[in-house]
Protein backbone atom coordinates (compact mmCIF):
# COMPACT_ATOMS: atom_id res chain seq x y z
CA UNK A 1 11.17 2.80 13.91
CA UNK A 2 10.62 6.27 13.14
CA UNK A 3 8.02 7.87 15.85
CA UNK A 4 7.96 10.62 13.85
CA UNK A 5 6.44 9.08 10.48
CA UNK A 6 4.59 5.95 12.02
CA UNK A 7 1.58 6.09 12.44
CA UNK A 8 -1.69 3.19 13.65
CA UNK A 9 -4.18 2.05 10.90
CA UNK A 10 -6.81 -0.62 11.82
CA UNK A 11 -4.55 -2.43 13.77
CA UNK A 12 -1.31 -2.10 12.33
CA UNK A 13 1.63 0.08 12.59
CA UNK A 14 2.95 1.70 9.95
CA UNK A 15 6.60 2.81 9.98
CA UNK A 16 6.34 5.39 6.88
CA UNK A 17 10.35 6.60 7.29
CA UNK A 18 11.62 7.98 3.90
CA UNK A 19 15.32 7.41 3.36
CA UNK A 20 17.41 9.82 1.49
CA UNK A 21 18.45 8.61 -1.74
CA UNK A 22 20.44 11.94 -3.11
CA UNK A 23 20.74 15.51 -2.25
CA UNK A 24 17.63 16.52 -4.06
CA UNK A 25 15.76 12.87 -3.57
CA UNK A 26 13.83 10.54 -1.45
CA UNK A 27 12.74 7.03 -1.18
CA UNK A 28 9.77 6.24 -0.12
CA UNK A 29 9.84 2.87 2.24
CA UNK A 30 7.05 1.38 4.47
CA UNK A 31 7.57 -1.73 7.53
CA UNK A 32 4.21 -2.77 8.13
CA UNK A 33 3.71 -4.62 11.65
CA UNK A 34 1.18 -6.14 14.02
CA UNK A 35 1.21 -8.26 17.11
CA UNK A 36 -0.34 -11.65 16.69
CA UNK A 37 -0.65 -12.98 20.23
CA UNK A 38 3.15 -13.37 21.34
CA UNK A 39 4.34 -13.16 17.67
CA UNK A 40 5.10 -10.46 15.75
CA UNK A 41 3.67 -10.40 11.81
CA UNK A 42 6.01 -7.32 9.96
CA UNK A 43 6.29 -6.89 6.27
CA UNK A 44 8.69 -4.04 4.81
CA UNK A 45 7.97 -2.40 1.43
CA UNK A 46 11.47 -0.64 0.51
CA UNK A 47 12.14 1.41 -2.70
CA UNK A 48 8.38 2.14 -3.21
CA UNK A 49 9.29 5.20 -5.16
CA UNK A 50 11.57 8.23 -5.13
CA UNK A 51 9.79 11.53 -4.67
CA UNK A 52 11.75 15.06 -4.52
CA UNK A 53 10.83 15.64 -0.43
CA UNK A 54 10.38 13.64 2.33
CA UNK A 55 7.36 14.72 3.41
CA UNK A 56 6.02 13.62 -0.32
CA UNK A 57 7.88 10.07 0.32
CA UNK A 58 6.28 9.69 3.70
CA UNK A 59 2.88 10.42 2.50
CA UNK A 60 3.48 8.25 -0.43
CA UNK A 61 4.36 5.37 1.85
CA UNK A 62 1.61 6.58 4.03
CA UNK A 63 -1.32 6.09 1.76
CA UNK A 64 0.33 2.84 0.18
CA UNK A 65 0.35 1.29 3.42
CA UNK A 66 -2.51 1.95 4.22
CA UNK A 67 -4.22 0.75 1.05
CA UNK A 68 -2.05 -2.29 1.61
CA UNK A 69 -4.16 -2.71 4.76
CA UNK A 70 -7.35 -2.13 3.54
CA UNK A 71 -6.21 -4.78 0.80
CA UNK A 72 -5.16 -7.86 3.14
CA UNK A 73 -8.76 -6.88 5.67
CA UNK A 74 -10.92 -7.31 2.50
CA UNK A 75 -8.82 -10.72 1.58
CA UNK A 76 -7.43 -9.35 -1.40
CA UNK A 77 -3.78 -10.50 -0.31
């Protein structure tokens, strides 16, 4: 996990890590995890899209995940 581009959201952690695709490209990626009890619930998201920076592919992954979230509280997932 990347310390750098994870960040808590009501309960989760989300590891936001772009991955370099090309010289001039990354792709965005998010791993999604909780702990439940002794267990841990994780979900990964790869190739979410390719953006032209990584700070762009980590907010990208950011604001996915966290919509993702928001998504699975309400019972949408």
């Amino acid at each position: 996990m990347s310390f750098h581009n994870a960040i808590k959201y009501r309960g989760y952690t989300l590891d936001c890590e772009p991955v370099r695709w090309s010289d001039e490209c990354f792709i965005a990626q998010v791993t999604i995890s909780r702990e439940a009890g002794e267990a841990l619930d994780e979900y990964s998201f790869p190739n979410l899209c390719i953006r032209n920076s990584a700070p762009s592919a980590a907010q990208f992954a950011k604001d996915w995940g966290r919509q993702w979230v928001d998504a699975r509280k309400s019972g949408q997932h």
